[in-house]
C-alpha atoms as a PDB file:
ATOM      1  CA  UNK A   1      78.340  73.681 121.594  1.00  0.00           C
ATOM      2  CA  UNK A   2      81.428  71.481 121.077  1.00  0.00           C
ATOM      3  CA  UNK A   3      84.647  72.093 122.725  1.00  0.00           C
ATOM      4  CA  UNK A   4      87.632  73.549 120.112  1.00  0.00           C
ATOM      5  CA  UNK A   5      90.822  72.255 120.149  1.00  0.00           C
ATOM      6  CA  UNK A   6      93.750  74.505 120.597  1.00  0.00           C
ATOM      7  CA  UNK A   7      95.973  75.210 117.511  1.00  0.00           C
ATOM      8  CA  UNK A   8      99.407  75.080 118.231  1.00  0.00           C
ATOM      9  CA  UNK A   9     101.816  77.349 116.398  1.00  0.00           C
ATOM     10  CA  UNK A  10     102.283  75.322 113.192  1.00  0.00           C
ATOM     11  CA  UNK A  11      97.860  76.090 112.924  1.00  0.00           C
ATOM     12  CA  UNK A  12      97.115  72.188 114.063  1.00  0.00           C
ATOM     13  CA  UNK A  13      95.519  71.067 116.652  1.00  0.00           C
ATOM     14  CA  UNK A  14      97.329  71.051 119.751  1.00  0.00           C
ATOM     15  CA  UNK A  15      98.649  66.929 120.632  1.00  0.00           C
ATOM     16  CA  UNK A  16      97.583  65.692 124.049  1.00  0.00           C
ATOM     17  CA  UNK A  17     101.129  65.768 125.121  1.00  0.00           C
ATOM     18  CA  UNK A  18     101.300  69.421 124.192  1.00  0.00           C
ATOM     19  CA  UNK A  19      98.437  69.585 126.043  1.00  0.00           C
ATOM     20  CA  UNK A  20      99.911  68.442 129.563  1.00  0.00           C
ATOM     21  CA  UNK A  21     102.899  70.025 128.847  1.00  0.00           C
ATOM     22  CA  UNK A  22     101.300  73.409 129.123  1.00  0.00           C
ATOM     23  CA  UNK A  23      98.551  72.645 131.559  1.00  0.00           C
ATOM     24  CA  UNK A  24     101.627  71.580 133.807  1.00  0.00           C
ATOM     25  CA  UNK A  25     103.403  75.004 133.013  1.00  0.00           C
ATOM     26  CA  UNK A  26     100.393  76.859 133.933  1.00  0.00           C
ATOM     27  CA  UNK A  27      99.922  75.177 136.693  1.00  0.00           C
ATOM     28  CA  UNK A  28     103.494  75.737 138.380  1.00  0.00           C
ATOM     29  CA  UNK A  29     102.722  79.389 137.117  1.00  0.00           C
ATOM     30  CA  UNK A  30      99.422  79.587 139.317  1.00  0.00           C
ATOM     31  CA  UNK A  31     101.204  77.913 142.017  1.00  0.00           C
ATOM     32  CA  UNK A  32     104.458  80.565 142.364  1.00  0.00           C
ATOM     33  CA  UNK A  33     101.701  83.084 141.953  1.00  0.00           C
ATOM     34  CA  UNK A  34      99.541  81.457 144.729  1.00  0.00           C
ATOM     35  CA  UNK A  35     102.998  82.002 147.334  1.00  0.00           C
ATOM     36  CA  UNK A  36     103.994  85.052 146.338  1.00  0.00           C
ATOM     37  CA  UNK A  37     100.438  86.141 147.434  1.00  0.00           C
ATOM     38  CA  UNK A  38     100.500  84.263 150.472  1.00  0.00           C
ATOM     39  CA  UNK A  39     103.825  85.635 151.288  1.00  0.00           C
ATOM     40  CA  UNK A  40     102.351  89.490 150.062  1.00  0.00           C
ATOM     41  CA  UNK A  41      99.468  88.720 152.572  1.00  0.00           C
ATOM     42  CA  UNK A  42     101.341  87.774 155.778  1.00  0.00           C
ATOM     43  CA  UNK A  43     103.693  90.695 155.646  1.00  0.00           C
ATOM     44  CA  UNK A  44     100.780  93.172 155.374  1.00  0.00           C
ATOM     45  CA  UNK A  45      98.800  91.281 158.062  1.00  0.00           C
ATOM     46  CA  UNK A  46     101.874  91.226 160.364  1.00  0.00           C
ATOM     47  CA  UNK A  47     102.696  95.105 159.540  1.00  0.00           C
ATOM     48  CA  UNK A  48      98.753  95.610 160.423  1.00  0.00           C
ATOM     49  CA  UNK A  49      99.584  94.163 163.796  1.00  0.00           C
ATOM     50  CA  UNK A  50     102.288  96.774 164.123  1.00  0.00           C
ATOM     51  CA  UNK A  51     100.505  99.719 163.158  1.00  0.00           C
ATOM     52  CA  UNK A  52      97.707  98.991 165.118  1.00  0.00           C
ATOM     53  CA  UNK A  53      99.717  98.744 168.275  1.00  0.00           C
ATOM     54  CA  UNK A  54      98.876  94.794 168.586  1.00  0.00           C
ATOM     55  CA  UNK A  55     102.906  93.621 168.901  1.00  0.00           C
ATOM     56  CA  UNK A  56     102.228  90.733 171.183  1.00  0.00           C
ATOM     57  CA  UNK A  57     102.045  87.894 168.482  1.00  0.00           C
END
């Protein structure tokens, strides 16, 4: 099956510097996400400590 080509919004197909451009977007996207999650996940791991009684860390 051959790969398709994005179409940008003019209906072409999307230039290889379009291309990096928006890998390079997504990818800064995916990485904020990727903190935020961390961040999500040590706050409810540290108020799991608490509520479990386990406040010597």
């Amino acid at each position: 099956m051959p790969l398709r080509r994005r179409r940008g919004a003019t209906g072409r197909p999307e230039s290889q510097a379009a291309k990096v451009l928006r890998l390079e977007a997504d990818l800064a996207a995916l990485q904020a996400e990727a903190r935020k999650l961390e961040t999500e996940r040590d706050i409810l791991r540290q108020a799991a400590k608490y509520f479990a009684g386990e406040t010597n860390w």
